[in-house]
PDB file of N, CA and C in Angstrom:
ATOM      1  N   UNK A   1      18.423 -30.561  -1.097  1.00  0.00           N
ATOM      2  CA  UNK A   1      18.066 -29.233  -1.541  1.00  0.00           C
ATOM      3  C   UNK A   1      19.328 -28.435  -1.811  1.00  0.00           C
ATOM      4  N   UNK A   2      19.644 -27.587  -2.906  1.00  0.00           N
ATOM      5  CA  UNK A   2      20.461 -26.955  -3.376  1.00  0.00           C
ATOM      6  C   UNK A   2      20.382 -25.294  -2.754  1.00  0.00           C
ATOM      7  N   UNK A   3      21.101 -24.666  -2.512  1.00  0.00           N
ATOM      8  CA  UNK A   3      21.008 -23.235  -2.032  1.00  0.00           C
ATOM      9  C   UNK A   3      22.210 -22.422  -2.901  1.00  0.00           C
ATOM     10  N   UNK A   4      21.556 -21.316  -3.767  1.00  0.00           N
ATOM     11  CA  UNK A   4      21.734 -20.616  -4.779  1.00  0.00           C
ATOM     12  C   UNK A   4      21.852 -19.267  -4.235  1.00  0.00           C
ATOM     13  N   UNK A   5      22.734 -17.835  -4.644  1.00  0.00           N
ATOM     14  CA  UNK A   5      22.722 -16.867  -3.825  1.00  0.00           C
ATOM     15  C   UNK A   5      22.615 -15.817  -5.058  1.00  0.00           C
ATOM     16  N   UNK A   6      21.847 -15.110  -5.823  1.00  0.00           N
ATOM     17  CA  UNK A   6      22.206 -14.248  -6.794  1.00  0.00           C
ATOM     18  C   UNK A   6      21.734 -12.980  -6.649  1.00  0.00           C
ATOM     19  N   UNK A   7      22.428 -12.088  -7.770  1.00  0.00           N
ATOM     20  CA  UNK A   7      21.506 -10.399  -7.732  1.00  0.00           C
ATOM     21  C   UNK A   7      20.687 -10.311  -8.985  1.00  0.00           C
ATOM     22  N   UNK A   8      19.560  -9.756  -8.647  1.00  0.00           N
ATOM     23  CA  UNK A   8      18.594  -9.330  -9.547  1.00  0.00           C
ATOM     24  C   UNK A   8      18.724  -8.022  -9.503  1.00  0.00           C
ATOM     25  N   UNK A   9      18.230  -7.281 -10.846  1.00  0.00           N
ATOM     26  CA  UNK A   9      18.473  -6.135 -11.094  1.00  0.00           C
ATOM     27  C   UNK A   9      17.214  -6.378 -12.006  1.00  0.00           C
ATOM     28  N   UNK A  10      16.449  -5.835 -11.368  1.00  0.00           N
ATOM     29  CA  UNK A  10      15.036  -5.382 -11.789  1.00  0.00           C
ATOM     30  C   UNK A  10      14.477  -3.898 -12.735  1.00  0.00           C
ATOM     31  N   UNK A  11      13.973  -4.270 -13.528  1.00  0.00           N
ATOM     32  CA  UNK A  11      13.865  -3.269 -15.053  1.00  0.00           C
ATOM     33  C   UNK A  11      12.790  -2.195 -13.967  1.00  0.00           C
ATOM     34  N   UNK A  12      12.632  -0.876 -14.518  1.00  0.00           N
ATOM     35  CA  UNK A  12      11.715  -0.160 -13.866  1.00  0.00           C
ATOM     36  C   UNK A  12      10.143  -0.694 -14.186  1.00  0.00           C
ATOM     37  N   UNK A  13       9.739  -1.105 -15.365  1.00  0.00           N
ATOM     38  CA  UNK A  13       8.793  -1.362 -15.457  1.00  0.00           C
ATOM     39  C   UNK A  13       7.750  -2.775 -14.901  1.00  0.00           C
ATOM     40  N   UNK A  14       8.937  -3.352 -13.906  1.00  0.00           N
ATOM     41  CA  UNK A  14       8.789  -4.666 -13.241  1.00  0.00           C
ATOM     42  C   UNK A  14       8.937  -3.816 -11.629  1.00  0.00           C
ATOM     43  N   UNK A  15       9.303  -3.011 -11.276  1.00  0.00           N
ATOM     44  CA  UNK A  15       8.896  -2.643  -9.988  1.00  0.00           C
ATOM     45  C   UNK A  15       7.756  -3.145  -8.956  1.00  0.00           C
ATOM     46  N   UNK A  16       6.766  -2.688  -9.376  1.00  0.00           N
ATOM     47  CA  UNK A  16       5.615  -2.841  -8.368  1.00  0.00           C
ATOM     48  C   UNK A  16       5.013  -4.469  -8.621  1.00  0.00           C
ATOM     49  N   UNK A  17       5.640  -5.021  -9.472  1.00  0.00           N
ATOM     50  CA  UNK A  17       5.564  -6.140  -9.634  1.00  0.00           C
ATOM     51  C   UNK A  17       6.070  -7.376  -8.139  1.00  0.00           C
ATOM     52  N   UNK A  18       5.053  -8.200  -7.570  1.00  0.00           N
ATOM     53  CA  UNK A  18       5.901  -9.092  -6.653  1.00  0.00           C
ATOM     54  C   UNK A  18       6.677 -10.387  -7.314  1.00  0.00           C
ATOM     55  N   UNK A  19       7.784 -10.113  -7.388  1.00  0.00           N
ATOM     56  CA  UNK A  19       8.493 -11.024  -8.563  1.00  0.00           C
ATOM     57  C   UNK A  19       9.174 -11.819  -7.551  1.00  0.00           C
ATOM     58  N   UNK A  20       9.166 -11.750  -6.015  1.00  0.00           N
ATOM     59  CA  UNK A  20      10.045 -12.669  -5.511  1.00  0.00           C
ATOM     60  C   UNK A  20       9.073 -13.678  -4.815  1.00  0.00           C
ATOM     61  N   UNK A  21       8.106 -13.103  -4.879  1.00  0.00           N
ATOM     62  CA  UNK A  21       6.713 -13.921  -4.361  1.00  0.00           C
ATOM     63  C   UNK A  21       6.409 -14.659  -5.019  1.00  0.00           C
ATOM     64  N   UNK A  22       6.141 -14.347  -6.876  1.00  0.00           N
ATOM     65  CA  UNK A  22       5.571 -15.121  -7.959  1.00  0.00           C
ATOM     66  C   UNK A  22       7.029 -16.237  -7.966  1.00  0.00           C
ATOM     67  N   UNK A  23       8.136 -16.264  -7.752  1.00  0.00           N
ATOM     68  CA  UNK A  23       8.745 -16.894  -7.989  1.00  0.00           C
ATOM     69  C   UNK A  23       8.924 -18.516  -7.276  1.00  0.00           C
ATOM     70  N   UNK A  24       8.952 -17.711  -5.617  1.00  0.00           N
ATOM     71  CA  UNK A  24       8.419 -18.850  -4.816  1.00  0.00           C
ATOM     72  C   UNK A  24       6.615 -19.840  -4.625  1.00  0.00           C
ATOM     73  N   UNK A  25       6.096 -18.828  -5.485  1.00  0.00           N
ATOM     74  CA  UNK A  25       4.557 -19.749  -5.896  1.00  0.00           C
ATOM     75  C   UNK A  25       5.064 -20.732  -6.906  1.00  0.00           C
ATOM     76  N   UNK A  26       5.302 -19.989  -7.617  1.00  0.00           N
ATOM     77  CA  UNK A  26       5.380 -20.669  -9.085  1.00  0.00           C
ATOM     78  C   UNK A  26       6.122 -21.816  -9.260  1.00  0.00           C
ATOM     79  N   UNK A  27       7.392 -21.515  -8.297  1.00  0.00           N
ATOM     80  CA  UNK A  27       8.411 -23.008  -8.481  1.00  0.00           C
ATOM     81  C   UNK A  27       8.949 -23.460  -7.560  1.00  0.00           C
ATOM     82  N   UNK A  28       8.153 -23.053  -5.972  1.00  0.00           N
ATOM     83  CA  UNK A  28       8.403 -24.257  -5.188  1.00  0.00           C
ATOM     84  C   UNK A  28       9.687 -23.743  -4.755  1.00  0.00           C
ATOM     85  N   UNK A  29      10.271 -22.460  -4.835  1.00  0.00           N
ATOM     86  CA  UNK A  29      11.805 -22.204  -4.282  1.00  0.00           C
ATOM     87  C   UNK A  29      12.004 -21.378  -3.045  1.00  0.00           C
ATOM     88  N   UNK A  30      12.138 -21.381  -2.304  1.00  0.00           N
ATOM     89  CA  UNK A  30      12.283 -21.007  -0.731  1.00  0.00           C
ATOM     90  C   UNK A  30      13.009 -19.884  -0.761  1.00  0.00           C
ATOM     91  N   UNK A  31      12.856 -18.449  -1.156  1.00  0.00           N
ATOM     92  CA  UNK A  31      13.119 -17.653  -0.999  1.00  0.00           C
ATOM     93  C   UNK A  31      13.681 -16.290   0.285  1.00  0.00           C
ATOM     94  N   UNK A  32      14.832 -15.614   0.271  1.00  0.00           N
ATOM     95  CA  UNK A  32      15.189 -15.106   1.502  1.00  0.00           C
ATOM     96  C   UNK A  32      16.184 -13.925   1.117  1.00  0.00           C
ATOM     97  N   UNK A  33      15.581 -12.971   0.482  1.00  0.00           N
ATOM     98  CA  UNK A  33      16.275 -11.749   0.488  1.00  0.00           C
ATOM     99  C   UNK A  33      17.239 -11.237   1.567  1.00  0.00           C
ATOM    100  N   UNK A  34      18.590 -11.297   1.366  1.00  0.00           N
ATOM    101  CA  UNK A  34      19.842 -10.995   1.853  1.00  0.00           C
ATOM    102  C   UNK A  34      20.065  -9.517   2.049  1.00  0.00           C
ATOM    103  N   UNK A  35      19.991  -8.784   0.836  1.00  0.00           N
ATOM    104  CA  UNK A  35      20.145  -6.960   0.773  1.00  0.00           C
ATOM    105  C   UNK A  35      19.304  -6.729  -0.642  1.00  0.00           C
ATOM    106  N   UNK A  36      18.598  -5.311  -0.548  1.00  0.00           N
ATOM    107  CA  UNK A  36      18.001  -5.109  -1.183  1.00  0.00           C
ATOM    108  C   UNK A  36      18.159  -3.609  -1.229  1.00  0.00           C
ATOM    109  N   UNK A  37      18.046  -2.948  -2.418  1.00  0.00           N
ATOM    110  CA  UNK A  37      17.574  -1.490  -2.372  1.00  0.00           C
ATOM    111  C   UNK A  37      16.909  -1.264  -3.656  1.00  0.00           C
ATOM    112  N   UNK A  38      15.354  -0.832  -3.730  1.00  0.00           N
ATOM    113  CA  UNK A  38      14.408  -0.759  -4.665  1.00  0.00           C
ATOM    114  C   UNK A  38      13.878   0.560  -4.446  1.00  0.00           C
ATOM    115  N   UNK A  39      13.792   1.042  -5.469  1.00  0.00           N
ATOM    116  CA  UNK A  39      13.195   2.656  -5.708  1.00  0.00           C
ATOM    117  C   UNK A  39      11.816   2.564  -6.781  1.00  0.00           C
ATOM    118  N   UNK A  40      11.334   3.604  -7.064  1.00  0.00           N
ATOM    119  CA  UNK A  40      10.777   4.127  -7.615  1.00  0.00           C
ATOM    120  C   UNK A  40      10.669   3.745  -9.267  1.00  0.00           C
ATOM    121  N   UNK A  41      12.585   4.189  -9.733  1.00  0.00           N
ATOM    122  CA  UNK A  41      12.820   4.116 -11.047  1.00  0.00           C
ATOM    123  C   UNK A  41      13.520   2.618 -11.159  1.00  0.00           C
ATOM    124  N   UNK A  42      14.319   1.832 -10.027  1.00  0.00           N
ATOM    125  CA  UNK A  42      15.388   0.954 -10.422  1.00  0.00           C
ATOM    126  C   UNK A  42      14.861  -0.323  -8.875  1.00  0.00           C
ATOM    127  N   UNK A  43      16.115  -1.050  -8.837  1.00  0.00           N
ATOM    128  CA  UNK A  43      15.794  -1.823  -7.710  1.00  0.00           C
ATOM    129  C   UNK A  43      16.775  -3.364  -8.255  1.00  0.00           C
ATOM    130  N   UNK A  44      16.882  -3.548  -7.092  1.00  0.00           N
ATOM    131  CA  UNK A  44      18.376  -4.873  -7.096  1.00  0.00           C
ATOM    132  C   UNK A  44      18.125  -5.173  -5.542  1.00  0.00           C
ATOM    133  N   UNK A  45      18.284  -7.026  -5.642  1.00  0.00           N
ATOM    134  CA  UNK A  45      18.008  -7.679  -4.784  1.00  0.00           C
ATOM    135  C   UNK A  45      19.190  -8.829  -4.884  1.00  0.00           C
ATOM    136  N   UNK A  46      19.457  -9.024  -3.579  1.00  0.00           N
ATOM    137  CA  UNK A  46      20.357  -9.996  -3.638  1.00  0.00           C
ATOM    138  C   UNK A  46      19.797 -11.200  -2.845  1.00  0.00           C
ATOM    139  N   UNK A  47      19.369 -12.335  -3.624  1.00  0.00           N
ATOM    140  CA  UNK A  47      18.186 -13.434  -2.851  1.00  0.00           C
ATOM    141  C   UNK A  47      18.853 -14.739  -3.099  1.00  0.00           C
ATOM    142  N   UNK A  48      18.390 -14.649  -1.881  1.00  0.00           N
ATOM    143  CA  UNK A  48      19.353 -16.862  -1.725  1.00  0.00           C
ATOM    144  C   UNK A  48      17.843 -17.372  -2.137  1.00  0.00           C
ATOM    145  N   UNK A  49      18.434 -18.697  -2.741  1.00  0.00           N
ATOM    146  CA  UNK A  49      16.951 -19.337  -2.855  1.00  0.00           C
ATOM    147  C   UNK A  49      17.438 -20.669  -2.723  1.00  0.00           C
ATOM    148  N   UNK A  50      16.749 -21.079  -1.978  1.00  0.00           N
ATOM    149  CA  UNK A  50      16.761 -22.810  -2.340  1.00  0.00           C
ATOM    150  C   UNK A  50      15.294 -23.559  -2.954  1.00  0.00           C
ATOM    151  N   UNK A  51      16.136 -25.021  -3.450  1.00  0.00           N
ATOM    152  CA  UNK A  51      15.015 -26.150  -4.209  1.00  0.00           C
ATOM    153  C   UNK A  51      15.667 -27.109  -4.992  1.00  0.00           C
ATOM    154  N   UNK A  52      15.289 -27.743  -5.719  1.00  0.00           N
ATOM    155  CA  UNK A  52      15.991 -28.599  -6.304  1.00  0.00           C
ATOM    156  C   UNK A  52      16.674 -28.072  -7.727  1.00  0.00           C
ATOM    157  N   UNK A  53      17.745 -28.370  -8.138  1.00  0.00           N
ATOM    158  CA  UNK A  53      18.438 -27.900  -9.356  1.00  0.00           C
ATOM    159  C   UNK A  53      17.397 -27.785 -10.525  1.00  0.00           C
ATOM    160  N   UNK A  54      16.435 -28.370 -10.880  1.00  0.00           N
ATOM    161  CA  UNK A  54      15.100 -28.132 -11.785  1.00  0.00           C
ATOM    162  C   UNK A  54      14.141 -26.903 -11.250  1.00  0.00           C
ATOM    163  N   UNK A  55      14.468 -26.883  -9.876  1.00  0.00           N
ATOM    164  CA  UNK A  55      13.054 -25.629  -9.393  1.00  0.00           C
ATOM    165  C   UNK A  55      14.115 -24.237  -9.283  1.00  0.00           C
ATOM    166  N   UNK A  56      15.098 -24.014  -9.477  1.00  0.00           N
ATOM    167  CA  UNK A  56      16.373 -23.329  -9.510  1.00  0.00           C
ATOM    168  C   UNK A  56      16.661 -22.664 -10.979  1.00  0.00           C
ATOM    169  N   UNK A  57      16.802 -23.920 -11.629  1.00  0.00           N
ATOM    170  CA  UNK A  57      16.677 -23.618 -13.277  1.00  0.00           C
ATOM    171  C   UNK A  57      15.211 -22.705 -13.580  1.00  0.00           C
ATOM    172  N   UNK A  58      14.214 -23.622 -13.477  1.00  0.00           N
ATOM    173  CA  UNK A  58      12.762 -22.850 -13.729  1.00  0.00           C
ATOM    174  C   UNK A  58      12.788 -21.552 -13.650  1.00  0.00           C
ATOM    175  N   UNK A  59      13.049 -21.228 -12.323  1.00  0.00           N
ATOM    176  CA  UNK A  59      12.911 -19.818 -11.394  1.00  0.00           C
ATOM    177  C   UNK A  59      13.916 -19.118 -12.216  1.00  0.00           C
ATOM    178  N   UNK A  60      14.957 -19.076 -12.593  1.00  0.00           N
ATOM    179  CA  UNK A  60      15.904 -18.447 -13.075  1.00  0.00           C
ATOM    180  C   UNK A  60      15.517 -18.324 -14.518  1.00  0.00           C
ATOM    181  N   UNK A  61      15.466 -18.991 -15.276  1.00  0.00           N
ATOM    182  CA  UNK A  61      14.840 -18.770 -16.630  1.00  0.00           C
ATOM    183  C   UNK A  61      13.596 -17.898 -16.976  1.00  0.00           C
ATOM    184  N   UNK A  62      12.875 -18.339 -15.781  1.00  0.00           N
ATOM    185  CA  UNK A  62      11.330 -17.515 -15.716  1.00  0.00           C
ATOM    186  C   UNK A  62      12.008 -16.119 -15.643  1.00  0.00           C
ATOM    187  N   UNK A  63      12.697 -15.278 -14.930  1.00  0.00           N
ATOM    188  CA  UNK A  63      13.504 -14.481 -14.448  1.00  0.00           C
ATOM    189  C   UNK A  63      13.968 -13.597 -15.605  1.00  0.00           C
ATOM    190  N   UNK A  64      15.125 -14.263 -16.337  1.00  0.00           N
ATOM    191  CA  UNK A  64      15.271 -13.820 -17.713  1.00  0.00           C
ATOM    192  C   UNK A  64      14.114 -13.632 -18.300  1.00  0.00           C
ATOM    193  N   UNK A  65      13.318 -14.249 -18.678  1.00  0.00           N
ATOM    194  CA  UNK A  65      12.385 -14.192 -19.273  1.00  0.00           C
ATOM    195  C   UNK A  65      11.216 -12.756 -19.451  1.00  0.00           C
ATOM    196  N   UNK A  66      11.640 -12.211 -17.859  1.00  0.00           N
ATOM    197  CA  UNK A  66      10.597 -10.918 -17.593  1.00  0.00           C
ATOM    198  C   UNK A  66      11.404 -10.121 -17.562  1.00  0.00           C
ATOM    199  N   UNK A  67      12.703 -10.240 -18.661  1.00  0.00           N
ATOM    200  CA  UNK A  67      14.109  -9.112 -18.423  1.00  0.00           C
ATOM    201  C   UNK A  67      14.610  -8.507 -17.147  1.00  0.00           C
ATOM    202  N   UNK A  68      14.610  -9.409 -16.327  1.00  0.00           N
ATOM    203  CA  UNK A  68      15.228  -9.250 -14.689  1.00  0.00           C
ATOM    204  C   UNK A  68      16.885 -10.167 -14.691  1.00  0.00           C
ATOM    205  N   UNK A  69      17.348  -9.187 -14.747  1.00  0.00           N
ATOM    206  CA  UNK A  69      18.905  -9.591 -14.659  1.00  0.00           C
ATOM    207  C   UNK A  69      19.436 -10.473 -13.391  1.00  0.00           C
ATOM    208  N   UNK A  70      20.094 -11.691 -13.902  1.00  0.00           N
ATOM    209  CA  UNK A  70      19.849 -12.503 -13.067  1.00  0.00           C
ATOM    210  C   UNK A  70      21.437 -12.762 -12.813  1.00  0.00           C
ATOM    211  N   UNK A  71      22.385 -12.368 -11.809  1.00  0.00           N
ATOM    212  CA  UNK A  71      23.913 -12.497 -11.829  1.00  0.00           C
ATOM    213  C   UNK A  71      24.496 -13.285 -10.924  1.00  0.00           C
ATOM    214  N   UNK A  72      25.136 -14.769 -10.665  1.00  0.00           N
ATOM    215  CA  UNK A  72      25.918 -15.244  -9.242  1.00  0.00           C
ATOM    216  C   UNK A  72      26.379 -14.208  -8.519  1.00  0.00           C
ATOM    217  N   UNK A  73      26.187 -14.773  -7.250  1.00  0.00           N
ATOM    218  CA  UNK A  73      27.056 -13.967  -6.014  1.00  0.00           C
ATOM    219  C   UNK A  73      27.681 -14.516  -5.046  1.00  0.00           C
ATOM    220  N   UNK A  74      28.785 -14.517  -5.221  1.00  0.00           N
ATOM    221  CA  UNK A  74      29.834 -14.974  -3.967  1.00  0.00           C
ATOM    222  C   UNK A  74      30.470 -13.837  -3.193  1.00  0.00           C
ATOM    223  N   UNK A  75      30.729 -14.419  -2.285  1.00  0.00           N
ATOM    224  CA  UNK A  75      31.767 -13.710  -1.132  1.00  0.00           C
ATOM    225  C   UNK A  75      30.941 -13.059  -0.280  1.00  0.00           C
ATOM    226  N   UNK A  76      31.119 -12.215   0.283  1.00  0.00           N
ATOM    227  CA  UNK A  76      30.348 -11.377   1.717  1.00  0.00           C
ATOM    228  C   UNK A  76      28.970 -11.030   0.858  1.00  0.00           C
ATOM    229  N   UNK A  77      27.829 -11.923   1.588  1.00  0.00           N
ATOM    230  CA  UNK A  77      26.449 -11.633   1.862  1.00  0.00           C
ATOM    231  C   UNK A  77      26.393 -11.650   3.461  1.00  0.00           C
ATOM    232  N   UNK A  78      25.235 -11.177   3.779  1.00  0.00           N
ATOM    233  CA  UNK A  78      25.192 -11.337   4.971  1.00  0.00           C
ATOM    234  C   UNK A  78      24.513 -12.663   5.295  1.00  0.00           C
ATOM    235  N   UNK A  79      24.953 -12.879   6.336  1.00  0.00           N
ATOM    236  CA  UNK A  79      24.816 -14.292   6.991  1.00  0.00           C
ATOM    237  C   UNK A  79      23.567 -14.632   7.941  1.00  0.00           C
TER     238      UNK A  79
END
């Protein structure tokens, strides 16, 4: 299993949307929000995910796909 660490930056109109839920239904990826701060108008998540490099790809493409900005993250997450 591969473990992936990125930030999402979520469009306002995807808010109330469960996009980290649909993600782990949909493709099997083991999801674990690190830091998060989501409002009203905006919202950014920084989520480790693991699965296999195909359920990684999926999830991430699906991602783009619903204009949710999808960016690597290294260095200090919390542990």
């Amino acid at each position: 299993m591969k473990a992936l660490k990125v930030r999402l930056t979520i469009p306002p109109e995807k808010i109330t949307e469960p996009i980290i839920y649909n993600i782990g239904q949909q493709f099997r990826v083991v999801t674990n929000i690190r830091r998060a701060n989501v409002t009203e108008e905006s919202g950014w998540v920084v989520l480790e995910m693991q699965g296999t490099s195909e359920q990684l790809e999926l999830a991430i493409d699906y991602l783009k796909s619903i204009n949710v900005q999808v960016e690597p993250v290294e260095g200090d997450v919390v542990q």
